[in-house]
Structure formats: C-alpha cells, structure tokens
PDB file of N, CA and C in Angstrom:
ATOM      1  N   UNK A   1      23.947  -1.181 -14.383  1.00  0.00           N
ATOM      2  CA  UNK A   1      23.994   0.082 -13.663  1.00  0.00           C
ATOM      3  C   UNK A   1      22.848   0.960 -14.159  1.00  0.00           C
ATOM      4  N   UNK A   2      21.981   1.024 -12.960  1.00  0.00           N
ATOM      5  CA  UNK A   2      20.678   1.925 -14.062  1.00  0.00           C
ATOM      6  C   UNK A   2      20.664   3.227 -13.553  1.00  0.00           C
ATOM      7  N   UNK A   3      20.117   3.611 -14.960  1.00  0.00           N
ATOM      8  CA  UNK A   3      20.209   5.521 -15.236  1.00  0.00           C
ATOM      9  C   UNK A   3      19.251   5.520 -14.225  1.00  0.00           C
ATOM     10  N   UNK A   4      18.088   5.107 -14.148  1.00  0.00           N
ATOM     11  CA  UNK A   4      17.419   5.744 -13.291  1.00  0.00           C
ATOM     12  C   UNK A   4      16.079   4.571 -12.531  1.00  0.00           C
ATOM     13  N   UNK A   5      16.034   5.028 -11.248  1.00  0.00           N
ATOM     14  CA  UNK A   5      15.044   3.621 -10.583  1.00  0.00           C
ATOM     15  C   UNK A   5      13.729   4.198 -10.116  1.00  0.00           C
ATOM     16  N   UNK A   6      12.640   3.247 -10.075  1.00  0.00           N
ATOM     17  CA  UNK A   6      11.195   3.885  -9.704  1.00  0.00           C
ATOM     18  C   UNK A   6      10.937   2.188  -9.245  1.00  0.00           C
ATOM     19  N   UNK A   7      10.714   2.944  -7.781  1.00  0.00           N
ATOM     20  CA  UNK A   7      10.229   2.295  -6.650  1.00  0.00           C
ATOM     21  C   UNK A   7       8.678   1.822  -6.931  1.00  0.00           C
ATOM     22  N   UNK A   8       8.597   0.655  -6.733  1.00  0.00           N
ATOM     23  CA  UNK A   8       6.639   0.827  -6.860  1.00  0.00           C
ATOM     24  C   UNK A   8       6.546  -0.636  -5.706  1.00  0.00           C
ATOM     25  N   UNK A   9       6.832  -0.760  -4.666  1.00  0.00           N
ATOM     26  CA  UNK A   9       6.733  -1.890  -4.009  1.00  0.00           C
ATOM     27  C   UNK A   9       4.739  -2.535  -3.779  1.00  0.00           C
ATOM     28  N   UNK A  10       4.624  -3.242  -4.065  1.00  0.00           N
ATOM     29  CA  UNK A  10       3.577  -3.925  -3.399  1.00  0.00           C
ATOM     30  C   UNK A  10       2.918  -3.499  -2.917  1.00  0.00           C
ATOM     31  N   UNK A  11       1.167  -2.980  -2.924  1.00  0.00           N
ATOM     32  CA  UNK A  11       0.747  -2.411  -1.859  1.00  0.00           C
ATOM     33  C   UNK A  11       1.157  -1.420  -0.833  1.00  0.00           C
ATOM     34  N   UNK A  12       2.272  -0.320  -1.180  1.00  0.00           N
ATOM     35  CA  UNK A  12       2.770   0.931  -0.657  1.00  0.00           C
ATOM     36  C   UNK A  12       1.758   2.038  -1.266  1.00  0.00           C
ATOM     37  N   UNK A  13       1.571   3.238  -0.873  1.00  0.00           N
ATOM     38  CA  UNK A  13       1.382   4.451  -1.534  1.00  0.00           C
ATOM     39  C   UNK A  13       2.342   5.169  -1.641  1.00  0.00           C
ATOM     40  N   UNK A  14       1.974   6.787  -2.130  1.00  0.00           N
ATOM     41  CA  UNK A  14       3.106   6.951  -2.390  1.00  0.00           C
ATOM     42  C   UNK A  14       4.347   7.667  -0.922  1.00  0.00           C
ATOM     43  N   UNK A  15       3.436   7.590   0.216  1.00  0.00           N
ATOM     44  CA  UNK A  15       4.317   8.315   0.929  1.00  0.00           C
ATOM     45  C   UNK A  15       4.871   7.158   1.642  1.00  0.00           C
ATOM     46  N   UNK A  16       4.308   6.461   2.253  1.00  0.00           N
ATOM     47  CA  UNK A  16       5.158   5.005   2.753  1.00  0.00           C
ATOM     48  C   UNK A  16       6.127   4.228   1.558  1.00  0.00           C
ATOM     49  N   UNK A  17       5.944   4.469   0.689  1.00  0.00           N
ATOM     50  CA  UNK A  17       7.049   4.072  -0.921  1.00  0.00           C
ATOM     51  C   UNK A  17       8.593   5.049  -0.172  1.00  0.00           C
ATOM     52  N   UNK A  18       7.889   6.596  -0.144  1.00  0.00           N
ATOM     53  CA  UNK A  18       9.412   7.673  -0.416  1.00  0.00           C
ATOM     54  C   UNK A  18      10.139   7.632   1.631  1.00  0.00           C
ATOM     55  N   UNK A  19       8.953   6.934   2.113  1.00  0.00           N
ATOM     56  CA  UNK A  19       9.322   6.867   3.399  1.00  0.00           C
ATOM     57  C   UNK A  19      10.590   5.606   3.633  1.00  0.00           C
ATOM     58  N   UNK A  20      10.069   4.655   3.097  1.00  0.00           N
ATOM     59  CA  UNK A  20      11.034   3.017   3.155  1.00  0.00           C
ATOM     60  C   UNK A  20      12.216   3.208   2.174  1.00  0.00           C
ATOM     61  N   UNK A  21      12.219   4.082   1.505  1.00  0.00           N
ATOM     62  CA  UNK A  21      13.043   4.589   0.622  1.00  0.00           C
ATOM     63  C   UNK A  21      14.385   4.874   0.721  1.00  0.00           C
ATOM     64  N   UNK A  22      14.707   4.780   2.241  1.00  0.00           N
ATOM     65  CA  UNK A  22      15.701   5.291   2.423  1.00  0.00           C
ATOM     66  C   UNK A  22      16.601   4.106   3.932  1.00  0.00           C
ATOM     67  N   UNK A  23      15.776   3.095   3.908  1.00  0.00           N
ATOM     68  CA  UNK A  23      16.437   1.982   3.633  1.00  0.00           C
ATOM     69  C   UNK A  23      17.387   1.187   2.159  1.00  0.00           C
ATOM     70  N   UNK A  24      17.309   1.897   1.587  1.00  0.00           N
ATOM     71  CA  UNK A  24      18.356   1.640   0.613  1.00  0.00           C
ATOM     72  C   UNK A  24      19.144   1.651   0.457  1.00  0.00           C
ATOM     73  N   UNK A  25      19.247   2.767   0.854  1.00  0.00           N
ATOM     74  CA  UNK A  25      21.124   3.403   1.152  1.00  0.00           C
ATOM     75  C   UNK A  25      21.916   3.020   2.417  1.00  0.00           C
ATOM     76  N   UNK A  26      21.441   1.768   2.350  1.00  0.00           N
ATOM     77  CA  UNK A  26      22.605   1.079   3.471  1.00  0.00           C
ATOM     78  C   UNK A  26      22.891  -0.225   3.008  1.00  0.00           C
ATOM     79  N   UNK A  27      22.389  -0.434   1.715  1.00  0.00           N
ATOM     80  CA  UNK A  27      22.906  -1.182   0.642  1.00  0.00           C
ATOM     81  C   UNK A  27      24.180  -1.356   0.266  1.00  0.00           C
ATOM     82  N   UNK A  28      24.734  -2.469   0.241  1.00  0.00           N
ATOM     83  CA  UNK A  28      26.217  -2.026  -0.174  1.00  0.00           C
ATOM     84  C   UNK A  28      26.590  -1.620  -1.976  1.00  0.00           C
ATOM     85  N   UNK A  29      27.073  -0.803  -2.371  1.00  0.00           N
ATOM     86  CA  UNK A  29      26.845  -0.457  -3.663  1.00  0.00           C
ATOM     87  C   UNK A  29      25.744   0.875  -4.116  1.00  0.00           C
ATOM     88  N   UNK A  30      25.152   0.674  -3.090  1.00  0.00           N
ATOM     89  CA  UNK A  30      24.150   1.794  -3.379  1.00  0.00           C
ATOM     90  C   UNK A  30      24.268   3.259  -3.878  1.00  0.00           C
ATOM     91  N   UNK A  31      25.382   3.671  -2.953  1.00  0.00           N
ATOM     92  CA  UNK A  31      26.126   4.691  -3.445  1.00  0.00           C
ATOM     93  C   UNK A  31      26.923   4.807  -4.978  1.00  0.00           C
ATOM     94  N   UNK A  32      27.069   3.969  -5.324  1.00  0.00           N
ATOM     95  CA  UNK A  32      27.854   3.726  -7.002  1.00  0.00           C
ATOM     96  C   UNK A  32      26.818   3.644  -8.101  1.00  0.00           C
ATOM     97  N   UNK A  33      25.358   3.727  -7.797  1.00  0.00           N
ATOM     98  CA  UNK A  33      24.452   3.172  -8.818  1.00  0.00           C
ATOM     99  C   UNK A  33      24.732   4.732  -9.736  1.00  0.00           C
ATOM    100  N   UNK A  34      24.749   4.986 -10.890  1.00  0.00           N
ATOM    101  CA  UNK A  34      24.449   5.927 -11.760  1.00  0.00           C
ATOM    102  C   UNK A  34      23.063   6.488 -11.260  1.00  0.00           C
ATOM    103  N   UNK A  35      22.188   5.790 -11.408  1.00  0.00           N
ATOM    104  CA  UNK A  35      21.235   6.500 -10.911  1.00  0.00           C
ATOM    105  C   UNK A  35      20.691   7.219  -9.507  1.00  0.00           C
ATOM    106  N   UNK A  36      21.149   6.733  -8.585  1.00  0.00           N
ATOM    107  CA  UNK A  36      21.304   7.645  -7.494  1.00  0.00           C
ATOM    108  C   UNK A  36      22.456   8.566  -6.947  1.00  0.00           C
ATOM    109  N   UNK A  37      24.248   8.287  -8.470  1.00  0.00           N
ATOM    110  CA  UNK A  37      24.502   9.391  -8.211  1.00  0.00           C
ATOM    111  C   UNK A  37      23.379  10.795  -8.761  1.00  0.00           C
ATOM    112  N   UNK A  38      22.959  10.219  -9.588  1.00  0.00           N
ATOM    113  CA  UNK A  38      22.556  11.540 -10.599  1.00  0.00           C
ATOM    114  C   UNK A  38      21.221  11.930 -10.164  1.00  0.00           C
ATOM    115  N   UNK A  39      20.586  11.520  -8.722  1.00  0.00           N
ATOM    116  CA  UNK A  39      19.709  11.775  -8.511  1.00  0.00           C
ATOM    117  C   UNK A  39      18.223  11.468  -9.151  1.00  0.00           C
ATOM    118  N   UNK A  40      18.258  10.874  -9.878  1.00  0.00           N
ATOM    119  CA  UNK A  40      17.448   9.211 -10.396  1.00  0.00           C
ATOM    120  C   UNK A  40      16.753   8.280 -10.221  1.00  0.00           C
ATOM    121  N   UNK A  41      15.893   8.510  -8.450  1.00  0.00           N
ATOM    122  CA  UNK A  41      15.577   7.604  -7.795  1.00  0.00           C
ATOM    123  C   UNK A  41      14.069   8.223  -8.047  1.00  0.00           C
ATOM    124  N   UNK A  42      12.981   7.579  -7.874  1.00  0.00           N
ATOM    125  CA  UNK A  42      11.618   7.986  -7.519  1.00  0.00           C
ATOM    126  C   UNK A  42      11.138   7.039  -7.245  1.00  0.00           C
ATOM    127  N   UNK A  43       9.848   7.710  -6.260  1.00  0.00           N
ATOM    128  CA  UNK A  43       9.095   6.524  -5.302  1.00  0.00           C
ATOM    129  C   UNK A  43       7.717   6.674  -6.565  1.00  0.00           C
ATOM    130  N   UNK A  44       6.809   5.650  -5.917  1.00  0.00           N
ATOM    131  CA  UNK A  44       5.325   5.685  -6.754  1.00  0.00           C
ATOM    132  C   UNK A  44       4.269   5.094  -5.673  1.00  0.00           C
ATOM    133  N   UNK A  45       2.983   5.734  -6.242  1.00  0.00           N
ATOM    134  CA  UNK A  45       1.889   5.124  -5.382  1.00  0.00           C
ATOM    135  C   UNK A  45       1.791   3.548  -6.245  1.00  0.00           C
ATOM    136  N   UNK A  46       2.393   2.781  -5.677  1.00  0.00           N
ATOM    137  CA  UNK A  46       2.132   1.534  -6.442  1.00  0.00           C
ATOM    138  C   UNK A  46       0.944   1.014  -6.039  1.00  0.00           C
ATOM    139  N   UNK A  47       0.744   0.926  -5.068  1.00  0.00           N
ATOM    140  CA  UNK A  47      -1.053   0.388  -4.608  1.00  0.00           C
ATOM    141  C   UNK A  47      -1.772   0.964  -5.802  1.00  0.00           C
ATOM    142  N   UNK A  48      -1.973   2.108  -5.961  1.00  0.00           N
ATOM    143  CA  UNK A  48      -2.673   2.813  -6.413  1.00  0.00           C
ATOM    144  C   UNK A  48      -2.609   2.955  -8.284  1.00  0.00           C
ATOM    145  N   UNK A  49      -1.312   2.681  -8.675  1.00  0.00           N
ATOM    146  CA  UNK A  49      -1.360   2.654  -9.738  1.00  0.00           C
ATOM    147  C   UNK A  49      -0.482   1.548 -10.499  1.00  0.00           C
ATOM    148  N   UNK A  50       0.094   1.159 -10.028  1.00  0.00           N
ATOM    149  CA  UNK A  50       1.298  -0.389 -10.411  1.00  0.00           C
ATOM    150  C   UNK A  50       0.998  -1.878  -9.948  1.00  0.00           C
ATOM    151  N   UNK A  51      -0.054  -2.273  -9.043  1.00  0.00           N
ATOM    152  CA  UNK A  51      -0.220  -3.980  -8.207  1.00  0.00           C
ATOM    153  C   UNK A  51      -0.990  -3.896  -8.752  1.00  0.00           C
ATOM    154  N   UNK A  52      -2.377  -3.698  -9.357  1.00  0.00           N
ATOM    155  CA  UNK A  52      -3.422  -3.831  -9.735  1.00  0.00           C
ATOM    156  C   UNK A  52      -3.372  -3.514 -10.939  1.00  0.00           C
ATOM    157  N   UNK A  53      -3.348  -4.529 -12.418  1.00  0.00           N
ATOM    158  CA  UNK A  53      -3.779  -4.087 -13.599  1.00  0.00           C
ATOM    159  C   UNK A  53      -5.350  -3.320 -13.055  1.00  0.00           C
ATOM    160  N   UNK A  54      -5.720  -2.179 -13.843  1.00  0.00           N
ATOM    161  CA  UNK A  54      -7.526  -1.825 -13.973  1.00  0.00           C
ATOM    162  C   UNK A  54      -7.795  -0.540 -14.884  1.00  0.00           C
ATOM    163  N   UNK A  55      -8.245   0.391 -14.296  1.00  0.00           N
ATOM    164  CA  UNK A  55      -8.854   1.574 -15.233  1.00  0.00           C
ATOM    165  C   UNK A  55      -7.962   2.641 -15.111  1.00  0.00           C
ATOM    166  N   UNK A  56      -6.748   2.511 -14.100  1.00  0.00           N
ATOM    167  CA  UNK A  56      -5.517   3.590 -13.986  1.00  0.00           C
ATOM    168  C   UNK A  56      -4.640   3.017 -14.511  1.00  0.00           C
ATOM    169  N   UNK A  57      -5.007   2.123 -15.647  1.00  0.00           N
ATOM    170  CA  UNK A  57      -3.273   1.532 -16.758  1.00  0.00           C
ATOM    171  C   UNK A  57      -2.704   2.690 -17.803  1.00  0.00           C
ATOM    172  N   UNK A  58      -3.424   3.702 -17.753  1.00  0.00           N
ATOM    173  CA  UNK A  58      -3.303   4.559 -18.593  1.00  0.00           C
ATOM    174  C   UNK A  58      -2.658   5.685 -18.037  1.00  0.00           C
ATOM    175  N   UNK A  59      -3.374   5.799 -16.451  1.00  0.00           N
ATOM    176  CA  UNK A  59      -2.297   6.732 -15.344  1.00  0.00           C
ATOM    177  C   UNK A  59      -1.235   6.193 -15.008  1.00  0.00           C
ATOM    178  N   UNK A  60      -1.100   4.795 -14.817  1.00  0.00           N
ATOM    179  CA  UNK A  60       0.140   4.281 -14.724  1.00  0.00           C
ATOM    180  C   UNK A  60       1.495   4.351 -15.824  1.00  0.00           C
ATOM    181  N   UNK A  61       0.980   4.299 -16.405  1.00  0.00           N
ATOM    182  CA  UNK A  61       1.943   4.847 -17.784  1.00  0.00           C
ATOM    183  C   UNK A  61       2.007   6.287 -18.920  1.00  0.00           C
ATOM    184  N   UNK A  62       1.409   7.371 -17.671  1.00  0.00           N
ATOM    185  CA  UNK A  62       1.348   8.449 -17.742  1.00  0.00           C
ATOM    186  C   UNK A  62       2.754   8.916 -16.470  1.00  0.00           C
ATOM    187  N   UNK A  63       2.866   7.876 -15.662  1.00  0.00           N
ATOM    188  CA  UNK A  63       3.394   7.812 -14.713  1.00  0.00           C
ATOM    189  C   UNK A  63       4.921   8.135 -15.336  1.00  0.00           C
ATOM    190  N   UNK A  64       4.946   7.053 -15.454  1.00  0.00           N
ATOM    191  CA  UNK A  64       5.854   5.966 -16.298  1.00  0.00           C
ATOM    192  C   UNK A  64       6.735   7.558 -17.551  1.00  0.00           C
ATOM    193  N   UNK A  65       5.630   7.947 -18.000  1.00  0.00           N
ATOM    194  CA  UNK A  65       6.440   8.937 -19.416  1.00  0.00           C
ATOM    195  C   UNK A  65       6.745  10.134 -18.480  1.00  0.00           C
ATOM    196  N   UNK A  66       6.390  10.540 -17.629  1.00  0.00           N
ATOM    197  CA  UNK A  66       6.318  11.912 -16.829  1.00  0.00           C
ATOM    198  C   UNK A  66       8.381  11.480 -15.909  1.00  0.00           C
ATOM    199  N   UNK A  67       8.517  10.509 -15.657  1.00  0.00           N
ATOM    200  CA  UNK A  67       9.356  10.318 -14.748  1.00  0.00           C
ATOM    201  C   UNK A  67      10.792  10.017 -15.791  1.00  0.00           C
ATOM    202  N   UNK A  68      10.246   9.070 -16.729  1.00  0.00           N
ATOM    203  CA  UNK A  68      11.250   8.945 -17.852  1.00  0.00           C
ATOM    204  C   UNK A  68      11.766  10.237 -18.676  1.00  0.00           C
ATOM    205  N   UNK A  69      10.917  10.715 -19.302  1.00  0.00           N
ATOM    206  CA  UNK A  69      10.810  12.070 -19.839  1.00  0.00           C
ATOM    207  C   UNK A  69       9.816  13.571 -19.715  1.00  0.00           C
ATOM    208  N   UNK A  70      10.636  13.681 -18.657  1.00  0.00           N
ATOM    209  CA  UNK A  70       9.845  15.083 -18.208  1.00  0.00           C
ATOM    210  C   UNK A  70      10.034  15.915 -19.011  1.00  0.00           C
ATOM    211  N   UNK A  71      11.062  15.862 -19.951  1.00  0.00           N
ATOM    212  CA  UNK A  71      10.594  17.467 -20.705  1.00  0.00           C
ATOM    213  C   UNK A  71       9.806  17.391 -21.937  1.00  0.00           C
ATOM    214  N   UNK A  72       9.621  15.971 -22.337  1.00  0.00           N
ATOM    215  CA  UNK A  72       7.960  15.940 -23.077  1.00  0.00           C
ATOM    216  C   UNK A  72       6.980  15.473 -22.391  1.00  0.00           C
ATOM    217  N   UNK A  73       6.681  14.774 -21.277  1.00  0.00           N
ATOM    218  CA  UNK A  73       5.484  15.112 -20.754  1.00  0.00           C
ATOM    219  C   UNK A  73       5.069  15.195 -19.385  1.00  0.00           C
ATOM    220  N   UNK A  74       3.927  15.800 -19.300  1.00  0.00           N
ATOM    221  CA  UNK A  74       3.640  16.563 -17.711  1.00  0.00           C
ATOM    222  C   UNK A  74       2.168  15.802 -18.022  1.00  0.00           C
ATOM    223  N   UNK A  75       1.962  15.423 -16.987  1.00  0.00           N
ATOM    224  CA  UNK A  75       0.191  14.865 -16.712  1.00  0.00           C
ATOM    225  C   UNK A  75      -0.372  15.524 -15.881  1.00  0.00           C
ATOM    226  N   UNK A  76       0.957  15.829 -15.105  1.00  0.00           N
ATOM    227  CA  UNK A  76      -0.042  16.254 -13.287  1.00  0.00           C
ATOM    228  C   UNK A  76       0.061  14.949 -12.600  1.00  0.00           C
ATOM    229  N   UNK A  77       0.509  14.575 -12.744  1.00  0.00           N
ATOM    230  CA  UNK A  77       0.982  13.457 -11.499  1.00  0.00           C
ATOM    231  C   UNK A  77       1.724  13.233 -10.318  1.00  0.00           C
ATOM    232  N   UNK A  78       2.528  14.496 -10.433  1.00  0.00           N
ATOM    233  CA  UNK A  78       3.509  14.123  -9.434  1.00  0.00           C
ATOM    234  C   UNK A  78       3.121  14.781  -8.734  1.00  0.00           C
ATOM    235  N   UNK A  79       3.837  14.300  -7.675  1.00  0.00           N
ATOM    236  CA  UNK A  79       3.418  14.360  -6.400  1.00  0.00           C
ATOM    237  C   UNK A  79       2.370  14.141  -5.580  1.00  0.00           C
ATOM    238  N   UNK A  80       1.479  13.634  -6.905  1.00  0.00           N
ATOM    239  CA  UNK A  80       0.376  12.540  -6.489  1.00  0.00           C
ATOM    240  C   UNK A  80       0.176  11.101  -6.524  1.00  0.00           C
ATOM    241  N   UNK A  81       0.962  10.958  -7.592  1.00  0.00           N
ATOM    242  CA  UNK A  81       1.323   9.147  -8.296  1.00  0.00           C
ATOM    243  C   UNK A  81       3.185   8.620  -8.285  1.00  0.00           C
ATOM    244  N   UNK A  82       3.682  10.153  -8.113  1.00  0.00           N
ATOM    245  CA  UNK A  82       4.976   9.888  -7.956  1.00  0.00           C
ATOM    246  C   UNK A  82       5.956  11.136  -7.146  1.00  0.00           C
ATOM    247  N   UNK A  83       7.395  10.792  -7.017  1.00  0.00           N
ATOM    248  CA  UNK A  83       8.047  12.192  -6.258  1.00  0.00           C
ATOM    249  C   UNK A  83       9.274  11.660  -6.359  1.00  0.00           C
ATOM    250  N   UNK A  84      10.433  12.329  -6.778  1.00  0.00           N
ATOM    251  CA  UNK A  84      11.572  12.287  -6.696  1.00  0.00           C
ATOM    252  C   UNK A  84      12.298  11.470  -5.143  1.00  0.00           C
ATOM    253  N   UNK A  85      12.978  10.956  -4.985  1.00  0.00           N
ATOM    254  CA  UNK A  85      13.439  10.843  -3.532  1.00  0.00           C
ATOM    255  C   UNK A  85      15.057  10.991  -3.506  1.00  0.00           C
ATOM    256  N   UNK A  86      14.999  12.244  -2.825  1.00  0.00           N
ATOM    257  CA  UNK A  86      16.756  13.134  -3.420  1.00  0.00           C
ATOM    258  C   UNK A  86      17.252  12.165  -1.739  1.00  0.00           C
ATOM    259  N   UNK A  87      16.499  12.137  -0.855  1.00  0.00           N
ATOM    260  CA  UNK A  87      17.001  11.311   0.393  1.00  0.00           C
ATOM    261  C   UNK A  87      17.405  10.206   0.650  1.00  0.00           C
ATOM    262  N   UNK A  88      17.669   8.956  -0.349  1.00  0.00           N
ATOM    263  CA  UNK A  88      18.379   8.171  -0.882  1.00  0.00           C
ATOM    264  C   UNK A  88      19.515   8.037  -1.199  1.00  0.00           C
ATOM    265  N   UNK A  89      19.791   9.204  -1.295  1.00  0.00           N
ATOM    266  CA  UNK A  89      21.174   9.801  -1.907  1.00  0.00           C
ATOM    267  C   UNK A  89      22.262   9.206  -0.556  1.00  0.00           C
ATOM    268  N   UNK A  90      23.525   9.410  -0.992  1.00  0.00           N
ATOM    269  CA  UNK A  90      24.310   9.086  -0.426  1.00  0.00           C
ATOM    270  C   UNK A  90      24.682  10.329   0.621  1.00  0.00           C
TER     271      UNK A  90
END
C-alpha cells in the first residue's frame, strides 16, 4: 500500500502524464491506496527527466527530493518537472 505514487510513464511530459492520470481511478482498488487517499499522487515530465539517463540526472532527483520531502527541499521544479494530481482522487 504506498504512501505515495509518482507517475513518470514513458515518453509523456508533464501535462499528458497529469492528463492520463485520471484513467486510474477506474482501477479497482484505486480508491483504497493510502496514497491517493491522502492525496499522494503526482504526475512527472518523464520524457524530459526519467526515460533518458543524461545531464538532467541531477534534476531528476531534485525531482524526486522536492515530491518526497517538500519541507526540506524546493528546487523550483514544480510545476515544471512535476504537479500534484488531486484529480485522481476518488
């Protein structure tokens, strides 16, 4: 049961990621995950920073600490590399 999920599909960015996103929730179970009761879900520019090891491995896991623990760190990423998706929700 996970605390919390980050979307990074294949060659998505990040708005076609938070767009398909909501094919989920017709999942059976979907509604019971801990993490999308608690609002837990986030999309990512995975094209852009997750399919391709390269020179954004460092934004990618700037990504990565910003979404895990936001109240130690802020990069400036969001809503450029990542975004909450509260529309998942049940």
């Amino acid at each position: 049961d996970p605390e919390v999920i980050i979307l990074m599909p294949c060659g998505f960015d990040l708005k076609r990621t938070a767009t398909e996103a909501s094919v989920l929730s017709s999942r059976p179970g979907w509604e019971d995950l801990a993490a999308v009761r608690a609002g837990y879900v986030y999309a990512t520019d995975a094209n852009a920073y997750f399919n391709r090891p390269g020179p954004r491995l460092a934004d990618s896991l700037e990504i990565m600490a910003e979404i895990l623990h936001p109240e130690v760190f802020q990069f400036g990423h969001e809503n450029r590399g990542w975004q909450r998706v509260p529309e998942v929700a049940p």
